[in-house]
C-alpha atoms as a PDB file:
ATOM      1  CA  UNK A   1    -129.164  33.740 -69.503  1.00  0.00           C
ATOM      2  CA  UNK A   2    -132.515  35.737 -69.715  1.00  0.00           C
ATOM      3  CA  UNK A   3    -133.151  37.818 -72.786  1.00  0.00           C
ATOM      4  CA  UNK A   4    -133.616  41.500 -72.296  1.00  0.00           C
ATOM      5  CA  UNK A   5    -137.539  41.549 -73.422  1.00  0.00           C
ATOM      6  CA  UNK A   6    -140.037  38.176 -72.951  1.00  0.00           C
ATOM      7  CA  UNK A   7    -140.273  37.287 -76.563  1.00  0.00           C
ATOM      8  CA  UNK A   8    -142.709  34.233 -77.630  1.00  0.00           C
ATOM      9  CA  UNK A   9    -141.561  31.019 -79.957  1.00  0.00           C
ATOM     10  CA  UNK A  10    -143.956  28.852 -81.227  1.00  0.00           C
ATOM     11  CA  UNK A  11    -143.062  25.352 -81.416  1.00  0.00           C
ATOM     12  CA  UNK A  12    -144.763  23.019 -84.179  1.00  0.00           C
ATOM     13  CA  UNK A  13    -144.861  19.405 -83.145  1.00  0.00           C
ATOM     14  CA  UNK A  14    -146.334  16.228 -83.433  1.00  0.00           C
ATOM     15  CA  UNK A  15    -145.288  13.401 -81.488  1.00  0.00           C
ATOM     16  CA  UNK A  16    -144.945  10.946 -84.443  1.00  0.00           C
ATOM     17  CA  UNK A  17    -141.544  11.702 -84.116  1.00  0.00           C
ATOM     18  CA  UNK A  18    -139.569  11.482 -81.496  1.00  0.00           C
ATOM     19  CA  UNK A  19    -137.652  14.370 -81.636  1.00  0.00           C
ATOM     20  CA  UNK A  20    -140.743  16.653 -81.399  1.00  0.00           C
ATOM     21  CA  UNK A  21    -141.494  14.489 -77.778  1.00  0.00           C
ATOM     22  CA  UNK A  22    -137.871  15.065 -76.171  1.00  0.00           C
ATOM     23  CA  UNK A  23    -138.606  18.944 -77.323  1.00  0.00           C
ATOM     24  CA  UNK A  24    -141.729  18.628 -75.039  1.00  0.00           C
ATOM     25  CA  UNK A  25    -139.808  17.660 -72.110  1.00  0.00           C
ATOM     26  CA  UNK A  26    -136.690  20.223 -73.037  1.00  0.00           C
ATOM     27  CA  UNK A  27    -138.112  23.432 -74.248  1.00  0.00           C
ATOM     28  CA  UNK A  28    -139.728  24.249 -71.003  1.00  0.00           C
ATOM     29  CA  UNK A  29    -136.130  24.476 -69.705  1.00  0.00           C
ATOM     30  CA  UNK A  30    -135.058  26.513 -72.212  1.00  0.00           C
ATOM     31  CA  UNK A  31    -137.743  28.711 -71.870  1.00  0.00           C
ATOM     32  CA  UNK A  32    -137.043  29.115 -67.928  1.00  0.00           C
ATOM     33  CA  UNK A  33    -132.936  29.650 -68.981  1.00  0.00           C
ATOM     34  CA  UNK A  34    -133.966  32.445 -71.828  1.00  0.00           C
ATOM     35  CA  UNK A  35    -136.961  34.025 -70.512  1.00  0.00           C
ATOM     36  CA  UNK A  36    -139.397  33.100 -73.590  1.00  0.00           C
ATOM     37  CA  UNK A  37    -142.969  32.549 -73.415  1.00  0.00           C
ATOM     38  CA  UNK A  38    -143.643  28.942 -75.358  1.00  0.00           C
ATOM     39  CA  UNK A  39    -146.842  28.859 -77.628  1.00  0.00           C
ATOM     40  CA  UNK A  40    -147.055  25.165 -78.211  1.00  0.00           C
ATOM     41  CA  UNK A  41    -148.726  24.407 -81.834  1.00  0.00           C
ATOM     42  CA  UNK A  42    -149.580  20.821 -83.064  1.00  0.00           C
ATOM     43  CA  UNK A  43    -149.707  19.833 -86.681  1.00  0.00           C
ATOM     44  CA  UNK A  44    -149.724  16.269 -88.300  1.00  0.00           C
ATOM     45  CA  UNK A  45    -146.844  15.498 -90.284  1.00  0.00           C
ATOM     46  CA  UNK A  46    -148.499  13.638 -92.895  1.00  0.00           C
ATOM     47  CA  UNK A  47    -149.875  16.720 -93.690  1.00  0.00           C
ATOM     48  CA  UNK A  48    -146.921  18.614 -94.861  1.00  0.00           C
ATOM     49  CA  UNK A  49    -145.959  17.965 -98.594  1.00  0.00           C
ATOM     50  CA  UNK A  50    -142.850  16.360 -98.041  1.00  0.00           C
ATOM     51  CA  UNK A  51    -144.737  13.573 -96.104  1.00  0.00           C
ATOM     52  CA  UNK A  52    -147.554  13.761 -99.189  1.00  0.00           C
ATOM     53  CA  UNK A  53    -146.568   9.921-100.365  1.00  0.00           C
ATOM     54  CA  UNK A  54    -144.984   8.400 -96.948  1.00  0.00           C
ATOM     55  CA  UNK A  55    -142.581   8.911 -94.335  1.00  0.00           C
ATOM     56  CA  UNK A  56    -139.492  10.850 -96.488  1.00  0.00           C
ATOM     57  CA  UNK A  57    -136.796   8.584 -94.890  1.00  0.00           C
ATOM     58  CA  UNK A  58    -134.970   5.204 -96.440  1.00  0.00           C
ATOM     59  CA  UNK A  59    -134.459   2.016 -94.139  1.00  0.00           C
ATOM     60  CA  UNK A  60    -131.140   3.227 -93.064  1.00  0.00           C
ATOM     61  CA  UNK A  61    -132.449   6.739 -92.284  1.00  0.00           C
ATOM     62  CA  UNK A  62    -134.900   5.153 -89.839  1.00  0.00           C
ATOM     63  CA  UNK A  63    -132.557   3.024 -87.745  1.00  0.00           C
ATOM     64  CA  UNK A  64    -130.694   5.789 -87.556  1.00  0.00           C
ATOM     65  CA  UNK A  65    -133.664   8.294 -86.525  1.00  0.00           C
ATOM     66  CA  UNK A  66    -134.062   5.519 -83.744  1.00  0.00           C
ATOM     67  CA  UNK A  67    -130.520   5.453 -82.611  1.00  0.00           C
ATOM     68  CA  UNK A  68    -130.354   9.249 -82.595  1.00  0.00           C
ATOM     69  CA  UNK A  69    -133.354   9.508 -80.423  1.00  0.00           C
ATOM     70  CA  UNK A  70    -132.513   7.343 -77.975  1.00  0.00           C
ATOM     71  CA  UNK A  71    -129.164   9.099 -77.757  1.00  0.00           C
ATOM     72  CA  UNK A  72    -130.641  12.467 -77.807  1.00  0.00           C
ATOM     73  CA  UNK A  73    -132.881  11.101 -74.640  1.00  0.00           C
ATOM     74  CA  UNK A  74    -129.743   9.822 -72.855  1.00  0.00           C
ATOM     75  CA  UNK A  75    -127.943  13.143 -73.696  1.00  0.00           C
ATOM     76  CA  UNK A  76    -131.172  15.199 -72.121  1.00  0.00           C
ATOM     77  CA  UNK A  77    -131.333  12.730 -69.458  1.00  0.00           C
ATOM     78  CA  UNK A  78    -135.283  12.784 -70.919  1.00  0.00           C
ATOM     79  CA  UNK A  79    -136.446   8.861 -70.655  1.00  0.00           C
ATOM     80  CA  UNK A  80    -138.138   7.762 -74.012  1.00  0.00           C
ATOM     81  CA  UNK A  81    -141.878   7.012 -73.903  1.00  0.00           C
ATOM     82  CA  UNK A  82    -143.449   6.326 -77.222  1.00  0.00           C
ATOM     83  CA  UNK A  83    -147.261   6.946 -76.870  1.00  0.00           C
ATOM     84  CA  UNK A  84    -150.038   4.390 -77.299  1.00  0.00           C
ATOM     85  CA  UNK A  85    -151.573   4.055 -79.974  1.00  0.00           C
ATOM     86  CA  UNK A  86    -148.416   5.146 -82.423  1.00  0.00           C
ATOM     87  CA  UNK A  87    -148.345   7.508 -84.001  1.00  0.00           C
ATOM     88  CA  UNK A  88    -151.248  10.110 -82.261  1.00  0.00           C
ATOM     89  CA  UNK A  89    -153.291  11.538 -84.600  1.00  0.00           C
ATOM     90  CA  UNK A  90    -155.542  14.502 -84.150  1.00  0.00           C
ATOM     91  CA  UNK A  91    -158.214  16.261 -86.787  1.00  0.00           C
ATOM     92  CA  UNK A  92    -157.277  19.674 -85.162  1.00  0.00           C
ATOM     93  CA  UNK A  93    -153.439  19.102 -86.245  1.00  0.00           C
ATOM     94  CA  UNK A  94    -154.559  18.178 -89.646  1.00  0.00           C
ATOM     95  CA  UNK A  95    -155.609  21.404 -89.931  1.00  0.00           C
ATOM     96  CA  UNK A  96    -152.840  23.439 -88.730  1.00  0.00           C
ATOM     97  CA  UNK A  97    -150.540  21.846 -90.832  1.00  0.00           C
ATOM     98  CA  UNK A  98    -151.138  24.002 -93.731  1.00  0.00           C
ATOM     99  CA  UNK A  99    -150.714  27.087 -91.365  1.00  0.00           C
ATOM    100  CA  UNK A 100    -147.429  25.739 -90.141  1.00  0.00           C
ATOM    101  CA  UNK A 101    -145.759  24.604 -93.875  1.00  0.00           C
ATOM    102  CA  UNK A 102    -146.916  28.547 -95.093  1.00  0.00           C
ATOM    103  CA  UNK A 103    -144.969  29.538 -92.354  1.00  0.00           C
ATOM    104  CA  UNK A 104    -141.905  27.008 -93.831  1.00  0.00           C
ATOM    105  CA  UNK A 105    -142.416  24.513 -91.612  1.00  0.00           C
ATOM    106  CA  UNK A 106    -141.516  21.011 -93.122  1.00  0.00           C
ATOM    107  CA  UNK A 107    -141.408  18.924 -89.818  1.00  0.00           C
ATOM    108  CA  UNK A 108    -140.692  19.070 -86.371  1.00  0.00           C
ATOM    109  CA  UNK A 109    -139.657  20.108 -83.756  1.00  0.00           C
ATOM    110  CA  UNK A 110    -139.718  22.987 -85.707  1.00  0.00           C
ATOM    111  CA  UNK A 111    -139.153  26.764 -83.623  1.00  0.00           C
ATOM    112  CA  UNK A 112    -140.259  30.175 -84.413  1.00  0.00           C
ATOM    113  CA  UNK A 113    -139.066  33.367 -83.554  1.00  0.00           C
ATOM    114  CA  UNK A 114    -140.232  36.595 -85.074  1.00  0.00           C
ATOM    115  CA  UNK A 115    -140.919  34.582 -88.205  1.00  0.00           C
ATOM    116  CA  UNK A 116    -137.167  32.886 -88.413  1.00  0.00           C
ATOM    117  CA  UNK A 117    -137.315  28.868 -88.657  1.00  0.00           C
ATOM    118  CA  UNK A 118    -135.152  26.762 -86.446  1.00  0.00           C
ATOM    119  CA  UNK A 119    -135.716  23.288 -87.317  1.00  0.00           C
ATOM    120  CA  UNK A 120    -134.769  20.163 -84.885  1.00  0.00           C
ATOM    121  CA  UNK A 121    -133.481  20.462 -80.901  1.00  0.00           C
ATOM    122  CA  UNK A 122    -130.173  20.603 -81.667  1.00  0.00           C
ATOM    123  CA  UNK A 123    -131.250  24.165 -83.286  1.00  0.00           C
ATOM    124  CA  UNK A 124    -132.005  25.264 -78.977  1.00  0.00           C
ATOM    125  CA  UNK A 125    -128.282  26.757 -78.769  1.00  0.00           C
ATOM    126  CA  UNK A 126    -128.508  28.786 -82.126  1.00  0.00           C
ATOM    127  CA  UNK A 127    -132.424  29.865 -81.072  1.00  0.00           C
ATOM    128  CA  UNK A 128    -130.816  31.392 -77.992  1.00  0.00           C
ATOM    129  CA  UNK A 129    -127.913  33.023 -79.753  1.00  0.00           C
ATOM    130  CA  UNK A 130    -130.689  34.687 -81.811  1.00  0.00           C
ATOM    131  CA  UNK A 131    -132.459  35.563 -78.523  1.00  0.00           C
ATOM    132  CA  UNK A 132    -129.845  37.946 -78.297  1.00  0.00           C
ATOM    133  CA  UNK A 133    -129.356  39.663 -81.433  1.00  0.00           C
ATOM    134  CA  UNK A 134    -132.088  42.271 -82.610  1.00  0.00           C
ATOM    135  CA  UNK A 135    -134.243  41.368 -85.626  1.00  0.00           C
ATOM    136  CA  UNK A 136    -133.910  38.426 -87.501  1.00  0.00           C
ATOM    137  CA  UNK A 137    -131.463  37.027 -90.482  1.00  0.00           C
ATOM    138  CA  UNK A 138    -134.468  37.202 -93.222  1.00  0.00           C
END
């Protein structure tokens, strides 16, 4: 379903996780379904404060961010490639991370639109529910 006007979401990513690289290879459908215009922005998580002293996750969160992502790949029929060297790291995304946690970014995926937050990929359906409603909820 097409939204009445083109409307732009920026996407903050970084493909230290996983999630953020199965949003790469399913947000460019979504944008075709809804109509949006995608402004892709990278940012290094270890840049954000709640990465300040490590990767915020215990043991069992991990395997479980593992599982999930492979599931989430199977589910968007999206095959998992983790990139060599692991994880990427870029000076330019150092420095947009500040941008992106004033805008309350705190990782990624993390979506945009008119200055609403929609964290994760499972967020897509709710992002296009709010594709249809004027304004925003803040």
């Amino acid at each position: 379903m097409r939204s009445g006007s083109r409307e732009t979401v920026d996407i903050y990513y970084d493909y230290a996780s996983p999630f953020a690289y199965l949003a790469s290879e399913v947000a460019p459908r979504f944008a075709e379904d809804t109509g949006v215009a995608l402004q892709w922005q990278p940012i290094a998580l270890e840049k954000l404060s709640n990465y300040a002293e490590g990767l915020p996750y215990s043991p069992i969160k991990r395997r479980y961010v593992a599982l999930d992502a492979a599931r989430s790949a199977g589910f968007h029929d999206v095959p998992m490639r983790i990139p060599k060297p692991y994880p990427v790291q870029s000076a330019a995304a150092k420095l947009d991370a500040l941008t992106a946690e004033a805008r309350g970014v705190f990782g990624v995926p993390s979506l945009v639109l008119r200055n609403e937050l929609f964290w994760g990929l499972d967020s897509l359906p709710v992002l296009q529910w709010r594709l249809q409603k004027p304004g925003s909820a803040q």
